[in-house]
PDB file of N, CA and C in Angstrom:
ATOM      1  N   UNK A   1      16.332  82.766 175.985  1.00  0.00           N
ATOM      2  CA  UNK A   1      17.561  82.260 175.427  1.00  0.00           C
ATOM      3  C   UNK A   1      18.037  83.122 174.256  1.00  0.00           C
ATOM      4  N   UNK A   2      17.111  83.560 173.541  1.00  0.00           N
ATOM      5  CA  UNK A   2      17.383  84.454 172.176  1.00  0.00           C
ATOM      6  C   UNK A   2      18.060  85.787 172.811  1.00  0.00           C
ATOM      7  N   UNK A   3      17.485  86.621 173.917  1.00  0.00           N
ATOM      8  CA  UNK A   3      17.977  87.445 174.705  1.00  0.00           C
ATOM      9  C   UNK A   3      19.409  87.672 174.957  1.00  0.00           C
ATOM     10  N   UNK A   4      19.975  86.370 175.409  1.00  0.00           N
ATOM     11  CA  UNK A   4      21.329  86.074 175.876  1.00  0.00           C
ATOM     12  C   UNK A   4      21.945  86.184 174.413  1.00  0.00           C
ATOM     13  N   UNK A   5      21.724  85.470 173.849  1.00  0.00           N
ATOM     14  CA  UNK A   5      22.598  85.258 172.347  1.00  0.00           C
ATOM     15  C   UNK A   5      22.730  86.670 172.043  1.00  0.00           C
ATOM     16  N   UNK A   6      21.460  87.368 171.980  1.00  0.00           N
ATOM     17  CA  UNK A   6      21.885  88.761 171.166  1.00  0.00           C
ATOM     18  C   UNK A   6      22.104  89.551 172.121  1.00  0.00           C
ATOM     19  N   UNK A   7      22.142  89.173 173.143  1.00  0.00           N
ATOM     20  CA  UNK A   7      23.189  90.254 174.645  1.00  0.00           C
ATOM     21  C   UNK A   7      24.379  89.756 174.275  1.00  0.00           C
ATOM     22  N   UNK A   8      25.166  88.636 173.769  1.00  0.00           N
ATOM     23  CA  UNK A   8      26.307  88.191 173.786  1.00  0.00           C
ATOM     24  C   UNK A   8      26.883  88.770 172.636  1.00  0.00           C
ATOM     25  N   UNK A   9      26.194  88.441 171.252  1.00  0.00           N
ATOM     26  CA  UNK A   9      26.840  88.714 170.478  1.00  0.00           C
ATOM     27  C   UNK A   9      27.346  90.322 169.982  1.00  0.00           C
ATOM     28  N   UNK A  10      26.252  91.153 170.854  1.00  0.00           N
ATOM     29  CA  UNK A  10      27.052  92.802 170.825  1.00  0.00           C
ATOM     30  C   UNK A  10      28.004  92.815 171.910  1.00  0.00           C
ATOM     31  N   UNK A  11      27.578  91.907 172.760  1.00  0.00           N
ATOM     32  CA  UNK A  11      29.127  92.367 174.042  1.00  0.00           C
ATOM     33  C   UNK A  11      30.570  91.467 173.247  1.00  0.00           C
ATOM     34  N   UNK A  12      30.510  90.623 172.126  1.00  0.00           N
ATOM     35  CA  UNK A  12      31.392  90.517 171.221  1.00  0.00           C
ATOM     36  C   UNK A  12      31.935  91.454 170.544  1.00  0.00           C
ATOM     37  N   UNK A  13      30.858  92.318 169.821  1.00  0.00           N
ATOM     38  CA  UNK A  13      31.253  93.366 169.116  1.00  0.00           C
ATOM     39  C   UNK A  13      31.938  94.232 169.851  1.00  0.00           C
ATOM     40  N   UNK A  14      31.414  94.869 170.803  1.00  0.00           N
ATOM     41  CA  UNK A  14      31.708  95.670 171.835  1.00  0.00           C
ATOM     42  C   UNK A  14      33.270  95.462 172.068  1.00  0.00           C
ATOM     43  N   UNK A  15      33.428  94.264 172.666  1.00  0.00           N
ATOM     44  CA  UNK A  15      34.565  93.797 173.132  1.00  0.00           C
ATOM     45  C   UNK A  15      35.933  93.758 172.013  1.00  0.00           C
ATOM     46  N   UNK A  16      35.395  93.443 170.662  1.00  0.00           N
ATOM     47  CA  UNK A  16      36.616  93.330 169.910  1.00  0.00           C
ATOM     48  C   UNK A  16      37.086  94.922 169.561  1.00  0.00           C
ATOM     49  N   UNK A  17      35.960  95.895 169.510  1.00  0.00           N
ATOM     50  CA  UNK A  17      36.477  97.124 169.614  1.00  0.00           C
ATOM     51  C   UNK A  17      37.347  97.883 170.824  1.00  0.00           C
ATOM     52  N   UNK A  18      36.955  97.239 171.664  1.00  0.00           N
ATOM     53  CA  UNK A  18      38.147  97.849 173.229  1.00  0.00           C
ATOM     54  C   UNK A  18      38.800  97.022 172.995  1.00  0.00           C
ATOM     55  N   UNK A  19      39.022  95.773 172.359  1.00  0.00           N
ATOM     56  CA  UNK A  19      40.219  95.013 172.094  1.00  0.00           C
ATOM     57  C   UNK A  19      41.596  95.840 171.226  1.00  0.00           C
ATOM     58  N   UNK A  20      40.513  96.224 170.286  1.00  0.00           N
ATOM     59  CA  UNK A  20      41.435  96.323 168.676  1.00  0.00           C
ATOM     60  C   UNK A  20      42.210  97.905 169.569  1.00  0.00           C
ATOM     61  N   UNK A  21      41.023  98.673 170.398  1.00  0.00           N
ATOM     62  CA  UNK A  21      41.914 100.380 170.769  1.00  0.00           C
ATOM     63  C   UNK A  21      43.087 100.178 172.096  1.00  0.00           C
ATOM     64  N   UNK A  22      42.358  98.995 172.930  1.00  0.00           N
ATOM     65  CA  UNK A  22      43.665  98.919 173.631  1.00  0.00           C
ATOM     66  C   UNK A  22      45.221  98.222 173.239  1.00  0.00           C
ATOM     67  N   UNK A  23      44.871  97.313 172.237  1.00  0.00           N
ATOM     68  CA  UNK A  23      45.649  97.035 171.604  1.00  0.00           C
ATOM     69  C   UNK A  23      47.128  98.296 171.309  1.00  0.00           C
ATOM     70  N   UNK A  24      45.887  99.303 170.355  1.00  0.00           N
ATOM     71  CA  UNK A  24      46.930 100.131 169.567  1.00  0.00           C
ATOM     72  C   UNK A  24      47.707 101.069 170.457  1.00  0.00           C
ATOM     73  N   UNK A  25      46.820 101.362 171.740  1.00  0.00           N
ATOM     74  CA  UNK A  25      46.954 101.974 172.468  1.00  0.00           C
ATOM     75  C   UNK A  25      48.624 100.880 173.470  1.00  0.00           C
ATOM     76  N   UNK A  26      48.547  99.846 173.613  1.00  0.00           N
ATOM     77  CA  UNK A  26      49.894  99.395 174.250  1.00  0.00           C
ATOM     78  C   UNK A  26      50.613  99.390 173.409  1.00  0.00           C
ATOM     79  N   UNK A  27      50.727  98.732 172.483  1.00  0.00           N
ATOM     80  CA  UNK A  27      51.701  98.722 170.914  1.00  0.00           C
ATOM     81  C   UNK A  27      52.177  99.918 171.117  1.00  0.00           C
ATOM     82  N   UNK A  28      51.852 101.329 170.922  1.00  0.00           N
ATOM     83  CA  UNK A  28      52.336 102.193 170.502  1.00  0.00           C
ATOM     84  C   UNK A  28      53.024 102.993 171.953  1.00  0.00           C
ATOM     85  N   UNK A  29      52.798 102.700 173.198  1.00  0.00           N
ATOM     86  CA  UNK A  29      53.446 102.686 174.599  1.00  0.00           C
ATOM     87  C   UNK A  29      54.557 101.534 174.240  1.00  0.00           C
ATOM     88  N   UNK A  30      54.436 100.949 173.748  1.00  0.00           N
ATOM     89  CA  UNK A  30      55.642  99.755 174.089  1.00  0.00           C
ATOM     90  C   UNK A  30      56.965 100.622 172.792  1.00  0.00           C
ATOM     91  N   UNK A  31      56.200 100.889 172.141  1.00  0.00           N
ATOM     92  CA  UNK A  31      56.908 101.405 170.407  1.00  0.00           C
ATOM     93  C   UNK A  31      57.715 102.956 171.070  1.00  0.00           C
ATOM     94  N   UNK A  32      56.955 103.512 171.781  1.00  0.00           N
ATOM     95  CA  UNK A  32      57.568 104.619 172.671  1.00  0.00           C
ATOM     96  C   UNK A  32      58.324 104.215 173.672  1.00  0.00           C
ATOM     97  N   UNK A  33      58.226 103.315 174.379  1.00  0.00           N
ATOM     98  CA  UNK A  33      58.718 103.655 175.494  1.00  0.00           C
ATOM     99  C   UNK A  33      60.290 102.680 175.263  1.00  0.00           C
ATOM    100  N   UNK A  34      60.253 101.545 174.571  1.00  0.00           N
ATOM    101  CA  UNK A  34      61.199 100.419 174.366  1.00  0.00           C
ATOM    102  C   UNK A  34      61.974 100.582 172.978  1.00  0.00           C
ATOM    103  N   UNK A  35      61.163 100.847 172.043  1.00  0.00           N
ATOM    104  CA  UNK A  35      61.775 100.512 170.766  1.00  0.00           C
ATOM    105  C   UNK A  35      62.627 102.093 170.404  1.00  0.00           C
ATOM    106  N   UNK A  36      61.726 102.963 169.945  1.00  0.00           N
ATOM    107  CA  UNK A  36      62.266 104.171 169.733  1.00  0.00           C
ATOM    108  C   UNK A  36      63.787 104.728 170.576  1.00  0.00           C
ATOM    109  N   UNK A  37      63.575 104.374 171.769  1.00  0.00           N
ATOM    110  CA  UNK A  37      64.792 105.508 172.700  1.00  0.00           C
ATOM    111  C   UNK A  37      66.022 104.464 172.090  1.00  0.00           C
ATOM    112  N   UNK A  38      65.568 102.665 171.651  1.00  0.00           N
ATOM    113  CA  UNK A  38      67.011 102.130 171.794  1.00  0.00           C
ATOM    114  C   UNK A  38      67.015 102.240 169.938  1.00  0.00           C
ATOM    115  N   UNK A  39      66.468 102.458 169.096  1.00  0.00           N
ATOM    116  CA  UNK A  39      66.523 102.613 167.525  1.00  0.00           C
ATOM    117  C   UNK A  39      67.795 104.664 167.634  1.00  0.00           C
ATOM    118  N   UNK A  40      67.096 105.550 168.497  1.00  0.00           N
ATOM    119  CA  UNK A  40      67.607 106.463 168.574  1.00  0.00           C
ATOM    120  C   UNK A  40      69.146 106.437 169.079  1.00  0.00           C
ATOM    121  N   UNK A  41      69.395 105.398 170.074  1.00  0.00           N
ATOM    122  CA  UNK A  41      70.498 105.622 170.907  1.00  0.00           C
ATOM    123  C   UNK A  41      71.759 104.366 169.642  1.00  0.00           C
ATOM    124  N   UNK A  42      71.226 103.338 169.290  1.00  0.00           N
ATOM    125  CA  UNK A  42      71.790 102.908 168.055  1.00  0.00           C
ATOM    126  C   UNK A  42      72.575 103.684 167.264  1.00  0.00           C
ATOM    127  N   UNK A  43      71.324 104.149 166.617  1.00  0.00           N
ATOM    128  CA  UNK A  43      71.831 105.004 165.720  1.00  0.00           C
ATOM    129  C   UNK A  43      72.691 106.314 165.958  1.00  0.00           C
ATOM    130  N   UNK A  44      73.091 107.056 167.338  1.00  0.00           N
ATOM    131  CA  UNK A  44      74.058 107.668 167.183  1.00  0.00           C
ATOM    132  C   UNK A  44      75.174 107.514 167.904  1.00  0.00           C
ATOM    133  N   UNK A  45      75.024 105.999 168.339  1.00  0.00           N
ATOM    134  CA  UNK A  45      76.339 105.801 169.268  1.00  0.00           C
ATOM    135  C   UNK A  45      77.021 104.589 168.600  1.00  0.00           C
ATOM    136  N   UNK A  46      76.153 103.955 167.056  1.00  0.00           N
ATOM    137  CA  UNK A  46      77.359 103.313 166.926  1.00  0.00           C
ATOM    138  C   UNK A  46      77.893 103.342 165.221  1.00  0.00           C
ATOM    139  N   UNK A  47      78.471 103.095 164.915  1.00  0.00           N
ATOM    140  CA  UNK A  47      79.286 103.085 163.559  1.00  0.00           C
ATOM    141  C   UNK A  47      79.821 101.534 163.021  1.00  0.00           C
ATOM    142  N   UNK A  48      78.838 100.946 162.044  1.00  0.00           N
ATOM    143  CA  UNK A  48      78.785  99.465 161.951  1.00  0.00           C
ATOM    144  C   UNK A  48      79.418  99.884 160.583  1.00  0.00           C
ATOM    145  N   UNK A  49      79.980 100.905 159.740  1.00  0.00           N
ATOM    146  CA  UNK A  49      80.730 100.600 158.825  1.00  0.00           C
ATOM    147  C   UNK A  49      81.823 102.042 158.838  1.00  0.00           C
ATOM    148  N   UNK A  50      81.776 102.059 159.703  1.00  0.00           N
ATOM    149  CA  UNK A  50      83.092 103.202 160.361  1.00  0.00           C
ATOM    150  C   UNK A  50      83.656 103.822 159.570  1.00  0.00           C
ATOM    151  N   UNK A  51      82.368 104.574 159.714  1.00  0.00           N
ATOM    152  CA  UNK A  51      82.532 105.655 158.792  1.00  0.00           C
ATOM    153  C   UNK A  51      83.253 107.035 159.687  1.00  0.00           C
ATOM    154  N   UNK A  52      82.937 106.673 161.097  1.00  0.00           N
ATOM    155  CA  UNK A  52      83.071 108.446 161.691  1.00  0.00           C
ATOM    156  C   UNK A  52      84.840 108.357 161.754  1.00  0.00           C
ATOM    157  N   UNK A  53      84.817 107.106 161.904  1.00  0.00           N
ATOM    158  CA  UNK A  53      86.631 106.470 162.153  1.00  0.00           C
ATOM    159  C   UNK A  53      87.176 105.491 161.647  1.00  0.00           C
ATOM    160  N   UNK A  54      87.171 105.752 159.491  1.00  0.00           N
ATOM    161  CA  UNK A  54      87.937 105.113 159.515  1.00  0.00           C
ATOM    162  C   UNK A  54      89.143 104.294 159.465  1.00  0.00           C
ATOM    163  N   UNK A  55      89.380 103.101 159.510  1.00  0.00           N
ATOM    164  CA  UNK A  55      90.127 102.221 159.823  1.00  0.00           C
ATOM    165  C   UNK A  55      91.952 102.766 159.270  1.00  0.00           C
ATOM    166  N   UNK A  56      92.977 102.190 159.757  1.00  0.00           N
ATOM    167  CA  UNK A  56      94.442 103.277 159.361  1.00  0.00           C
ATOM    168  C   UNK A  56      94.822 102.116 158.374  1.00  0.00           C
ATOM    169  N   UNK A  57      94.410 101.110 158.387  1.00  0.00           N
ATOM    170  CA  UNK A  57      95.328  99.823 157.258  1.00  0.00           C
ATOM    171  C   UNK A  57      94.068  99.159 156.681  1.00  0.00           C
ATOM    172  N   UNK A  58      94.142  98.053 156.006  1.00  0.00           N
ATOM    173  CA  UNK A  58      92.768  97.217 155.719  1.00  0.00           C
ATOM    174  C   UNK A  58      92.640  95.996 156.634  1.00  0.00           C
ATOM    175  N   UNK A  59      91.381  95.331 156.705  1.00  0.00           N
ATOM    176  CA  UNK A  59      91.325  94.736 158.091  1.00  0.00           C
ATOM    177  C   UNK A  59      91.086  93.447 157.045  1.00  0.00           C
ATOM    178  N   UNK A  60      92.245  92.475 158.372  1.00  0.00           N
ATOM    179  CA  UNK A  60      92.245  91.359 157.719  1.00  0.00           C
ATOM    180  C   UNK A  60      90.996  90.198 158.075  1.00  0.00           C
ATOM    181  N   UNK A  61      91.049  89.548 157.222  1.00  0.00           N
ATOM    182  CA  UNK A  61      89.263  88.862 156.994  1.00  0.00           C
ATOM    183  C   UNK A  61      90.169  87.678 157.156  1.00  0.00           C
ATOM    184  N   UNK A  62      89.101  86.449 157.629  1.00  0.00           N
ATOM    185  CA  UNK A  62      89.962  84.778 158.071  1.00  0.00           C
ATOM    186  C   UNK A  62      89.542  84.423 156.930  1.00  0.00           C
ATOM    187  N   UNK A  63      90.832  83.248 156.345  1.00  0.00           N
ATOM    188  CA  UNK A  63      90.443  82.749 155.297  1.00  0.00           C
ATOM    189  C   UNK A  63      89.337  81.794 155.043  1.00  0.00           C
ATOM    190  N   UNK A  64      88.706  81.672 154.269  1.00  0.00           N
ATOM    191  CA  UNK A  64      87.907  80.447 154.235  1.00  0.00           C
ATOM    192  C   UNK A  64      88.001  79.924 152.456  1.00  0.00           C
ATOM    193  N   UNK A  65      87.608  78.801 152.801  1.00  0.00           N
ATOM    194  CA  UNK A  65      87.370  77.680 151.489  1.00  0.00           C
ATOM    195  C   UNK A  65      86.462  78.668 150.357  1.00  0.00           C
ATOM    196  N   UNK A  66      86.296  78.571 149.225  1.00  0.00           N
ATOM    197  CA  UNK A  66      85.747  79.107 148.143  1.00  0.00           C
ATOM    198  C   UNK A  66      85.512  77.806 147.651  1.00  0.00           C
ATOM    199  N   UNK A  67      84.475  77.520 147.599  1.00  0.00           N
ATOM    200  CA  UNK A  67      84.134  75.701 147.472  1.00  0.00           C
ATOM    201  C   UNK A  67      82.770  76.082 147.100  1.00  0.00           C
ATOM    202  N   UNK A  68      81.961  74.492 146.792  1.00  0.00           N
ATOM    203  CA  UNK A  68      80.688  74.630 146.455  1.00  0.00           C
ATOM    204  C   UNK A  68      79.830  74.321 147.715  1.00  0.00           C
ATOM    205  N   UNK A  69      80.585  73.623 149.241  1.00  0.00           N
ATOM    206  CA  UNK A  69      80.290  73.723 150.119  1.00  0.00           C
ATOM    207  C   UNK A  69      79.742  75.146 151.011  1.00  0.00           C
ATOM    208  N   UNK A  70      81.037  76.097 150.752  1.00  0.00           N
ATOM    209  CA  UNK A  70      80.945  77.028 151.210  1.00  0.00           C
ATOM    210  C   UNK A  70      79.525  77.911 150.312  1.00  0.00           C
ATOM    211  N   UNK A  71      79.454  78.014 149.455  1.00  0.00           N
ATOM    212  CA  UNK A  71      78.694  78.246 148.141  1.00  0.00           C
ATOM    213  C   UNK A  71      76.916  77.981 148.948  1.00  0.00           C
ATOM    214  N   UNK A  72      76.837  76.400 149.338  1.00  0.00           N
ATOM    215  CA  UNK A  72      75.617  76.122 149.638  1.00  0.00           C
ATOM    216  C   UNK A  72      75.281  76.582 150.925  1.00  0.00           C
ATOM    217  N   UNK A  73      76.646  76.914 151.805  1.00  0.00           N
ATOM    218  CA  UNK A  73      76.132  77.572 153.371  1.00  0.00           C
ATOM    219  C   UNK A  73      75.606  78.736 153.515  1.00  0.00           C
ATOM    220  N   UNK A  74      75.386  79.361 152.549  1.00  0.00           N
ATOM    221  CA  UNK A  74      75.031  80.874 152.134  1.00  0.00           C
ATOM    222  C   UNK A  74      73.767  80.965 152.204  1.00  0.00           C
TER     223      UNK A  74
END
């Protein structure tokens, strides 16, 4: 019985180490393959304060309340 326990508890050890490398090892396939191409393609296809073009007049904003309501929705 002592056998098993300490067969188990290195195939624990064992195991959390192919855990922790396959881990880093998908993370960083997922970080390549998903995140990066769409962080890259973001960033040069769009203009969130238009800058490359901007605007010919000032852009009108909807009015809203200036209240203490509005104040707490923040």
């Amino acid at each position: 019985m002592r056998a098993l326990k300490r067969i188990w508890q290195a195939w624990k050890k064992i195991a959390h180490k192919i855990g922790n490398f396959q881990a880093r090892v998908l993370l960083t396939i997922f970080y390549g393959v998903l995140v990066f191409p769409f962080g890259m393609a973001a960033r040069l296809f769009s203009d969130p304060l238009r800058i490359k073009q901007p605007p010919k007049q000032w852009l009108d904003r909807p009015d809203e309340p200036c209240d203490m309501g509005w104040a707490k929705r923040q």
